[in-house]
N, C-alpha and C. Protein backbone atom coordinates (compact mmCIF):
# COMPACT_ATOMS: atom_id res chain seq x y z
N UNK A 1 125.04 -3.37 36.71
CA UNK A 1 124.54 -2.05 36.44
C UNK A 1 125.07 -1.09 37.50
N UNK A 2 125.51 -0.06 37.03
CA UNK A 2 126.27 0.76 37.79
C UNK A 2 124.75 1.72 39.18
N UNK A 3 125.48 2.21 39.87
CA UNK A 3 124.21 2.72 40.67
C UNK A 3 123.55 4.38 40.06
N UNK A 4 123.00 4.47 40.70
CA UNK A 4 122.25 5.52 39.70
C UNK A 4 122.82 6.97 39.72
N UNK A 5 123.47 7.39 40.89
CA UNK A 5 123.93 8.61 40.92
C UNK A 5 125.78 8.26 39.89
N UNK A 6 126.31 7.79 39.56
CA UNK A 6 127.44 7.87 39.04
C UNK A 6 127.23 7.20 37.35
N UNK A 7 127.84 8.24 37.04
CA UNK A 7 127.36 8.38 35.31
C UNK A 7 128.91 7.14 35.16
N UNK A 8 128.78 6.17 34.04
CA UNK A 8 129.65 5.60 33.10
C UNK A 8 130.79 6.63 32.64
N UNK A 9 132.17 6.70 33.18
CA UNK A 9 133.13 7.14 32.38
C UNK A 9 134.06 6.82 31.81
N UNK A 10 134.28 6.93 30.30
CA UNK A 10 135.34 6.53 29.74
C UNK A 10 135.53 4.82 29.66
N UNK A 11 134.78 4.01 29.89
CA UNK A 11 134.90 2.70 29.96
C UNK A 11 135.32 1.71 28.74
N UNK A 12 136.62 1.81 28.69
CA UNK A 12 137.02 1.04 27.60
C UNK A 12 136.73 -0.95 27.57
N UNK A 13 136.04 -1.21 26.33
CA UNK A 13 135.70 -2.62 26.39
C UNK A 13 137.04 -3.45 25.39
N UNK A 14 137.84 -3.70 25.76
CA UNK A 14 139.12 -4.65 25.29
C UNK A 14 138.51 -5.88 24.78
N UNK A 15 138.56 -6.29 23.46
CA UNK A 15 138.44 -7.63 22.92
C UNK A 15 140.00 -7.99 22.55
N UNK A 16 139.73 -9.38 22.89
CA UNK A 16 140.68 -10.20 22.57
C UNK A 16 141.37 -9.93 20.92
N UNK A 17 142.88 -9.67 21.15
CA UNK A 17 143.28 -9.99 19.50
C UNK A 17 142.83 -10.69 18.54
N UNK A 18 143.11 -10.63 17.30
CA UNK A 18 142.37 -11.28 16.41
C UNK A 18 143.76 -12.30 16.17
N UNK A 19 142.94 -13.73 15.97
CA UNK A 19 144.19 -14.91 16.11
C UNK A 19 145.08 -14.20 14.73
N UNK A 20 146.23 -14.86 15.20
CA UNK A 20 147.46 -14.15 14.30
C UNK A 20 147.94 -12.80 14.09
N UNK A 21 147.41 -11.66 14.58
CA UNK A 21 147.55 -10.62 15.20
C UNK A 21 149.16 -10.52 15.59
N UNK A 22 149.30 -10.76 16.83
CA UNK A 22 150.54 -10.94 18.12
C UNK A 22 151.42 -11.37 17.18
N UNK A 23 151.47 -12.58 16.37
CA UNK A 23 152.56 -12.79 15.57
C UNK A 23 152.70 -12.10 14.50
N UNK A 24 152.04 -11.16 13.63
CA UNK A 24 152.26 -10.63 12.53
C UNK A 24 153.34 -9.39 12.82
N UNK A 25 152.38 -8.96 14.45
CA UNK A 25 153.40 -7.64 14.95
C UNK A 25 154.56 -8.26 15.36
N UNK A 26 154.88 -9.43 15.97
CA UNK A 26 156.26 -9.72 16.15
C UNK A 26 157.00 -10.52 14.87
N UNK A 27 156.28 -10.43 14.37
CA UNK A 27 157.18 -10.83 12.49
C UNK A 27 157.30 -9.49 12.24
N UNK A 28 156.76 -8.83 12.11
CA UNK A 28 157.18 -6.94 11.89
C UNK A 28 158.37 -6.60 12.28
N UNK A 29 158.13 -6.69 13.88
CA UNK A 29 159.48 -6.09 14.49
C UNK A 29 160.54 -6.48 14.48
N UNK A 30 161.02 -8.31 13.94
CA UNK A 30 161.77 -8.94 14.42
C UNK A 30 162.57 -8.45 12.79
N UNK A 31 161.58 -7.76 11.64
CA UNK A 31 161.88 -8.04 9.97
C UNK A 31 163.03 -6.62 10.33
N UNK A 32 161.79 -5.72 11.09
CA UNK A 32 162.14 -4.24 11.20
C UNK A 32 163.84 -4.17 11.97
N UNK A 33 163.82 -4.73 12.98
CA UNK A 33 165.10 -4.76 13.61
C UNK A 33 166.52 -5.76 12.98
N UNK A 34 166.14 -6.47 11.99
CA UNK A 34 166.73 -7.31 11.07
C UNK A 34 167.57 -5.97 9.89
N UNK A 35 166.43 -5.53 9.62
CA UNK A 35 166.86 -4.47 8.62
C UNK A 35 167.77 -3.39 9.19
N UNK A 36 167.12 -3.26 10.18
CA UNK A 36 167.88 -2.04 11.11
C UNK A 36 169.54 -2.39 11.50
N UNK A 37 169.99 -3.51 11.60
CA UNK A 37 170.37 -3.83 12.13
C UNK A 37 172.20 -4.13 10.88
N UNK A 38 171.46 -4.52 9.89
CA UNK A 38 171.85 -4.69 8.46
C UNK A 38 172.79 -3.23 7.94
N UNK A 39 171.47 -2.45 8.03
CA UNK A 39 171.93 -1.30 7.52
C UNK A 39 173.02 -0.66 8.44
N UNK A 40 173.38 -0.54 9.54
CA UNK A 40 174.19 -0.65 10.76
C UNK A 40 175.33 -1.13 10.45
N UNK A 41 175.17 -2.26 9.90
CA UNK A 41 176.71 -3.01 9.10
C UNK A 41 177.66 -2.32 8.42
N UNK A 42 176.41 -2.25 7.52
CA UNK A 42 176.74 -1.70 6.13
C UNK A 42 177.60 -0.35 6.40
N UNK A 43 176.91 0.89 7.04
CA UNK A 43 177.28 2.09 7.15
C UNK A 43 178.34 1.91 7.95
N UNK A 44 179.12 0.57 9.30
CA UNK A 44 180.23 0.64 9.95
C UNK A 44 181.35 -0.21 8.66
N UNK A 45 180.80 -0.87 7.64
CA UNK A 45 181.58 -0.95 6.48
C UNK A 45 182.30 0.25 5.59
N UNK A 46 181.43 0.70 5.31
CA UNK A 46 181.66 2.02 4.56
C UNK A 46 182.64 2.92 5.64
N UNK A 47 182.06 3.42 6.22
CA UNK A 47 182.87 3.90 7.16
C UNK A 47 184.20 3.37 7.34
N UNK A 48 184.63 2.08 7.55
CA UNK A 48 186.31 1.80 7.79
C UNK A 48 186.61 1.36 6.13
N UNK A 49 186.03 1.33 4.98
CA UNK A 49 187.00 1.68 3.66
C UNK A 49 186.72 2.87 3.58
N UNK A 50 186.02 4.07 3.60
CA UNK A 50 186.60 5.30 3.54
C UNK A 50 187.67 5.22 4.77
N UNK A 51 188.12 5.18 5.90
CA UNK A 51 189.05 5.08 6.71
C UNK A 51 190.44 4.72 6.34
N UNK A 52 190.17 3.41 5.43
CA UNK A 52 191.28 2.33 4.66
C UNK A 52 191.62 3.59 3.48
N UNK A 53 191.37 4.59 2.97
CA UNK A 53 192.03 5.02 1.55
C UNK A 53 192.75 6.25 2.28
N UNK A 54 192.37 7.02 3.41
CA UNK A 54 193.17 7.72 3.81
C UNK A 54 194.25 7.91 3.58
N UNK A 55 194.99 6.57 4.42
CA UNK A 55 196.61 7.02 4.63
C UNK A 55 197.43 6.76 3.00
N UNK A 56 196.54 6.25 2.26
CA UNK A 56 196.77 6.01 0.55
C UNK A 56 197.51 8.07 0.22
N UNK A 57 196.13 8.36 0.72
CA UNK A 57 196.28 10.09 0.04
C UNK A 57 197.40 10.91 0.74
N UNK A 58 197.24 10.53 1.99
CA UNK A 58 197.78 11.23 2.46
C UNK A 58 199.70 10.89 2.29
N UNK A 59 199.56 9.85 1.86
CA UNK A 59 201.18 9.36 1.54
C UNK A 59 201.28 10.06 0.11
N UNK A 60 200.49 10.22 -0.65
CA UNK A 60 200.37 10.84 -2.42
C UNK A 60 200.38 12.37 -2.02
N UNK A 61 199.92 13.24 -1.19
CA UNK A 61 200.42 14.36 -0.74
C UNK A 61 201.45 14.41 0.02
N UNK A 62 202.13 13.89 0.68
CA UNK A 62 203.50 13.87 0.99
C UNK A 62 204.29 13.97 -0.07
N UNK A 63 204.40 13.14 -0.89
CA UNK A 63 205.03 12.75 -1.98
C UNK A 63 205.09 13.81 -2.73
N UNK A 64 204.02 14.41 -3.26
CA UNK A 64 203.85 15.95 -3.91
C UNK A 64 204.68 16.42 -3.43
N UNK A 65 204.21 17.24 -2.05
CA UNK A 65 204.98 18.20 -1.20
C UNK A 65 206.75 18.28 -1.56
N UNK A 66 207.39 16.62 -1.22
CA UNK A 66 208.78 16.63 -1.16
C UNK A 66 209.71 16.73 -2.33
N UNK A 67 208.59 16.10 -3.39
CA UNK A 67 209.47 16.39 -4.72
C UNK A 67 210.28 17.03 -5.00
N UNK A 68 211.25 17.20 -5.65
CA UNK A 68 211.97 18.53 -6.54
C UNK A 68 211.73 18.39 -7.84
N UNK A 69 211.93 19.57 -8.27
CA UNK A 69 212.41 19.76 -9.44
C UNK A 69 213.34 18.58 -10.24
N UNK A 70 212.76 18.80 -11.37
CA UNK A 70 213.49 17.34 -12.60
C UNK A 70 214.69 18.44 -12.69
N UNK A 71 215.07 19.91 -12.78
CA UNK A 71 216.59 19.85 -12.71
C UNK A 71 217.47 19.91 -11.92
N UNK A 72 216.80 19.98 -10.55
CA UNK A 72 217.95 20.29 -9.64
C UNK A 72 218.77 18.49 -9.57
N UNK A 73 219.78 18.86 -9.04
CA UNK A 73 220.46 17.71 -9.13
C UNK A 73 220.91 16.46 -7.98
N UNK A 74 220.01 16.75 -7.62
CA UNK A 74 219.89 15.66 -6.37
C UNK A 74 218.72 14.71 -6.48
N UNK A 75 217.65 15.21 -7.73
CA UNK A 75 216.60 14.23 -7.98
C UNK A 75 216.91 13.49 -9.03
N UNK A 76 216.26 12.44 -9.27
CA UNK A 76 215.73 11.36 -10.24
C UNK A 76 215.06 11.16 -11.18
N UNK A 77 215.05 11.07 -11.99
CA UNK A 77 214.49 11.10 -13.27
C UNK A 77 212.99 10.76 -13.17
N UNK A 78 212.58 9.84 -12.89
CA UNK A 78 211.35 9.01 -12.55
C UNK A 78 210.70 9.54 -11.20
N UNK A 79 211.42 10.21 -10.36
CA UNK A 79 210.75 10.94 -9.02
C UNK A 79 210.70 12.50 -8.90
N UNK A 80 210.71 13.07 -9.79
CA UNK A 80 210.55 14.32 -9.43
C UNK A 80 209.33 15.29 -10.26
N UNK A 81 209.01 16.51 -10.02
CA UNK A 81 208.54 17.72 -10.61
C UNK A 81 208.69 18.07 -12.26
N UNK A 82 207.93 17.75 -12.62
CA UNK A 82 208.07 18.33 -14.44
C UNK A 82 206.72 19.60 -14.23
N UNK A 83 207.80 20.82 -14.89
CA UNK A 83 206.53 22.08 -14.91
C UNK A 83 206.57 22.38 -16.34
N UNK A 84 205.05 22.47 -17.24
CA UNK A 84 204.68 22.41 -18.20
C UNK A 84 203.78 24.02 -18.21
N UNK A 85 203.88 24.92 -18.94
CA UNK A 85 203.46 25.85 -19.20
C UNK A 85 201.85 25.55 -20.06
N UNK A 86 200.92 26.10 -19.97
CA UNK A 86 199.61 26.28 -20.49
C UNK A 86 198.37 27.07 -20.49
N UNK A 87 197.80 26.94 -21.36
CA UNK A 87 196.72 27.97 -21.56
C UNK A 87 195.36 27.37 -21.15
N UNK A 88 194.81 28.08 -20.10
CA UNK A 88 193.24 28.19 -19.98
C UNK A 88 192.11 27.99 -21.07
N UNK A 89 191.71 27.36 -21.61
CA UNK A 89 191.15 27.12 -22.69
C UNK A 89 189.69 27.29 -22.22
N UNK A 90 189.11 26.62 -20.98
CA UNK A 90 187.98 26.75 -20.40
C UNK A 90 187.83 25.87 -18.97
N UNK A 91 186.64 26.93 -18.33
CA UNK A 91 186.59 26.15 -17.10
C UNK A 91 184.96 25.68 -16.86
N UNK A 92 184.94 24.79 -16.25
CA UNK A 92 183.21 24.00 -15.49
C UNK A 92 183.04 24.05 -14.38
N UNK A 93 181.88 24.77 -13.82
CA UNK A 93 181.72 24.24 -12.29
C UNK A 93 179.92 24.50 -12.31
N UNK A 94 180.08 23.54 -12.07
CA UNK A 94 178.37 23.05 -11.98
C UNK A 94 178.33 22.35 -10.93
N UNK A 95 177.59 23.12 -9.66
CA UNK A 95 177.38 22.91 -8.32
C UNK A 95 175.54 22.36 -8.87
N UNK A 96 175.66 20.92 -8.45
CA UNK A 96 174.42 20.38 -8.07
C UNK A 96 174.20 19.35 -6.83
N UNK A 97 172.90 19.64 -6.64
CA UNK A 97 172.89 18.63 -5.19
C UNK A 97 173.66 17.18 -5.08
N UNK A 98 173.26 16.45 -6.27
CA UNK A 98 173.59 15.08 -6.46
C UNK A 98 174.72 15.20 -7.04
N UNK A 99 175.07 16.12 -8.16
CA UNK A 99 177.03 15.72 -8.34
C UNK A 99 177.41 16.55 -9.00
N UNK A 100 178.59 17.57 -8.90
CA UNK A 100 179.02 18.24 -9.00
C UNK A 100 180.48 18.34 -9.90
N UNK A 101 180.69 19.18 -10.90
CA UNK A 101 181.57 19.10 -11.85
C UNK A 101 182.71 20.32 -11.96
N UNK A 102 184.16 20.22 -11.28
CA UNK A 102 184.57 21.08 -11.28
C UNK A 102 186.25 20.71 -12.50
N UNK A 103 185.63 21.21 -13.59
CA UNK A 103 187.23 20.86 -14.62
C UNK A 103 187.47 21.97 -14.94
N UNK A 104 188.68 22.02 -15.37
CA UNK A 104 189.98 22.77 -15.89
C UNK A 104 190.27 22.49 -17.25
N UNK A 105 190.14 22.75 -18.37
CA UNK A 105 190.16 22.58 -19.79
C UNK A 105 191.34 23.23 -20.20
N UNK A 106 192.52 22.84 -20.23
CA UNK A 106 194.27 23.69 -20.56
C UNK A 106 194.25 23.30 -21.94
N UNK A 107 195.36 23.79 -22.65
CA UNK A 107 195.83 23.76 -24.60
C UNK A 107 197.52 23.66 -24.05
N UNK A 108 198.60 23.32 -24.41
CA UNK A 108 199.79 23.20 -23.99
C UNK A 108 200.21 21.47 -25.08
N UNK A 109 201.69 21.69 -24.47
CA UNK A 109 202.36 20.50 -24.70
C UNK A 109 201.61 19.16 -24.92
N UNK A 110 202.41 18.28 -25.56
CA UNK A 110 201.52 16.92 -25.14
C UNK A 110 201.57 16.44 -23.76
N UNK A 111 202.66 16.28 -23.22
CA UNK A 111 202.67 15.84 -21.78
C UNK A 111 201.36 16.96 -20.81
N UNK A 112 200.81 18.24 -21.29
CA UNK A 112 200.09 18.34 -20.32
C UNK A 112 198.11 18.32 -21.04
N UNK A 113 198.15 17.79 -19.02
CA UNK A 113 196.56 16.61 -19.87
C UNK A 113 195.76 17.69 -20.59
N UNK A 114 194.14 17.63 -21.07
CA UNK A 114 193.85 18.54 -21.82
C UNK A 114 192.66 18.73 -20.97
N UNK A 115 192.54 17.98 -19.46
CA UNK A 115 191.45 18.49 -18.46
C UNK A 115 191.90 18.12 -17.01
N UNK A 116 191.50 18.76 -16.22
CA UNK A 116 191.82 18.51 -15.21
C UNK A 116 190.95 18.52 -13.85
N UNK A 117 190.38 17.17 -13.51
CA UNK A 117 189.25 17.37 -12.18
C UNK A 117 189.82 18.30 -10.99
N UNK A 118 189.16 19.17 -11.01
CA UNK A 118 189.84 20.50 -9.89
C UNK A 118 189.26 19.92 -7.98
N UNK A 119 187.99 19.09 -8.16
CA UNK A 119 187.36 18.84 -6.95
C UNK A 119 186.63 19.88 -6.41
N UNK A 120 186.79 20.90 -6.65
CA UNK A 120 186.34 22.05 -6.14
C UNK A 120 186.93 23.26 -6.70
N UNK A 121 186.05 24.14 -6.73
CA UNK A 121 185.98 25.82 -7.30
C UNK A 121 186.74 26.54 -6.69
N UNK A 122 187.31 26.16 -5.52
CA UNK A 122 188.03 27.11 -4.45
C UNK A 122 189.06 26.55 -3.53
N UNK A 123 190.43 27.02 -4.06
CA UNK A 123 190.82 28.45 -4.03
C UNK A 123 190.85 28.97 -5.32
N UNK A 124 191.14 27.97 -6.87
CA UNK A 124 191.57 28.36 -7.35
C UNK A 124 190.86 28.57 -8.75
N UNK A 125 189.89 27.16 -9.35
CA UNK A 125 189.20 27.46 -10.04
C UNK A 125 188.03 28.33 -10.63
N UNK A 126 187.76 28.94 -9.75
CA UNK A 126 186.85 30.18 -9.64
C UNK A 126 187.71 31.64 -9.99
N UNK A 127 188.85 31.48 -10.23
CA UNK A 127 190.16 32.92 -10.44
C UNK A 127 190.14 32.30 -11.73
N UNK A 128 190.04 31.70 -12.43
CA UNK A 128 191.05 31.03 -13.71
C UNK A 128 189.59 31.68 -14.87
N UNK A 129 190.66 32.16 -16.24
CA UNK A 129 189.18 32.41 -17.15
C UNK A 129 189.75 32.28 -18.11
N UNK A 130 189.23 31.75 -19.74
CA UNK A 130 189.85 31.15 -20.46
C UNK A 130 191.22 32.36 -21.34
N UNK A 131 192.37 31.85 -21.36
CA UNK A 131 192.95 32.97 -21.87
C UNK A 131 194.33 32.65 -21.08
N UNK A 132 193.97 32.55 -19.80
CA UNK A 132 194.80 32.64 -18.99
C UNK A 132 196.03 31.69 -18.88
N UNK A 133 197.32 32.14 -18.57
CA UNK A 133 198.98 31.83 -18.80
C UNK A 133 198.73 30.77 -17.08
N UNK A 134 198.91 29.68 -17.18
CA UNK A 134 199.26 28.47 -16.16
C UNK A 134 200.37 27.67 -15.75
N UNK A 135 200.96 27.71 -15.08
CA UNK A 135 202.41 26.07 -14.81
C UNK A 135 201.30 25.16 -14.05
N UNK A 136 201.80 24.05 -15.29
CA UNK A 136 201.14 22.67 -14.47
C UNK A 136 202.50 22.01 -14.04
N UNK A 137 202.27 21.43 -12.98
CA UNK A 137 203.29 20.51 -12.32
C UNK A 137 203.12 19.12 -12.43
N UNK A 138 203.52 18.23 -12.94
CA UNK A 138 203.25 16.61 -13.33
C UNK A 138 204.28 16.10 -12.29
């Protein structure tokens, strides 16, 4: 019994865990850091195959870039520039959070396609309105 002039403060009474307690929380943490740990993988996976397709594109834009022209006469039949004239028929761009739709709808030749994934509205798909005179380059 405490003495009489000093009041009881704050006196916390600690009981013992309840059996199996201690292990449930360290089955928790060990599940929690398992998962954690997983997902860690995964995202340094992802991460080096987006890494791995890079130099894919970036060799397919080179390639663009150097082309010539199918008449000048230093190219190849099978390696060069074919420009196909076409009409704007209609365009899509539907910006949504989860996925987004940016096509090009042309009328032309058979060789040119009759849609085209633009990837994005800008620079150019956002100028284009149906009607409109186009060179596609294949």
């Amino acid at each position: 019994m405490p003495p009489q002039g000093d009041p009881i403060i704050h006196r916390r009474t600690s009981l013992p865990p309840k059996r199996g307690t201690v292990r449930r929380r360290t089955l928790r943490r060990r599940i929690w850091g398992l998962g954690a740990a997983l997902l860690g993988v995964a995202t340094l996976l992802l991460g080096a195959g987006g890494l791995a397709i890079v130099p894919s594109l970036i060799d397919n834009e080179k390639a663009f870039r150097t082309a010539t022209s199918c008449g000048a006469p230093s190219s190849s039949q099978g390696d060069c520039l074919r420009s196909f004239d076409a009409t704007v028929t209609r365009t899509v761009i539907k910006e949504q959070v989860k996925s987004s739709e940016y096509t090009l709808y042309l009328h032309g030749l058979a060789q040119v396609p009759r849609s085209i994934d633009m990837g994005a509205s800008e620079p150019l798909l956002k100028r284009l309105h149906p009607g409109d005179h186009v060179t596609v380059a294949l």
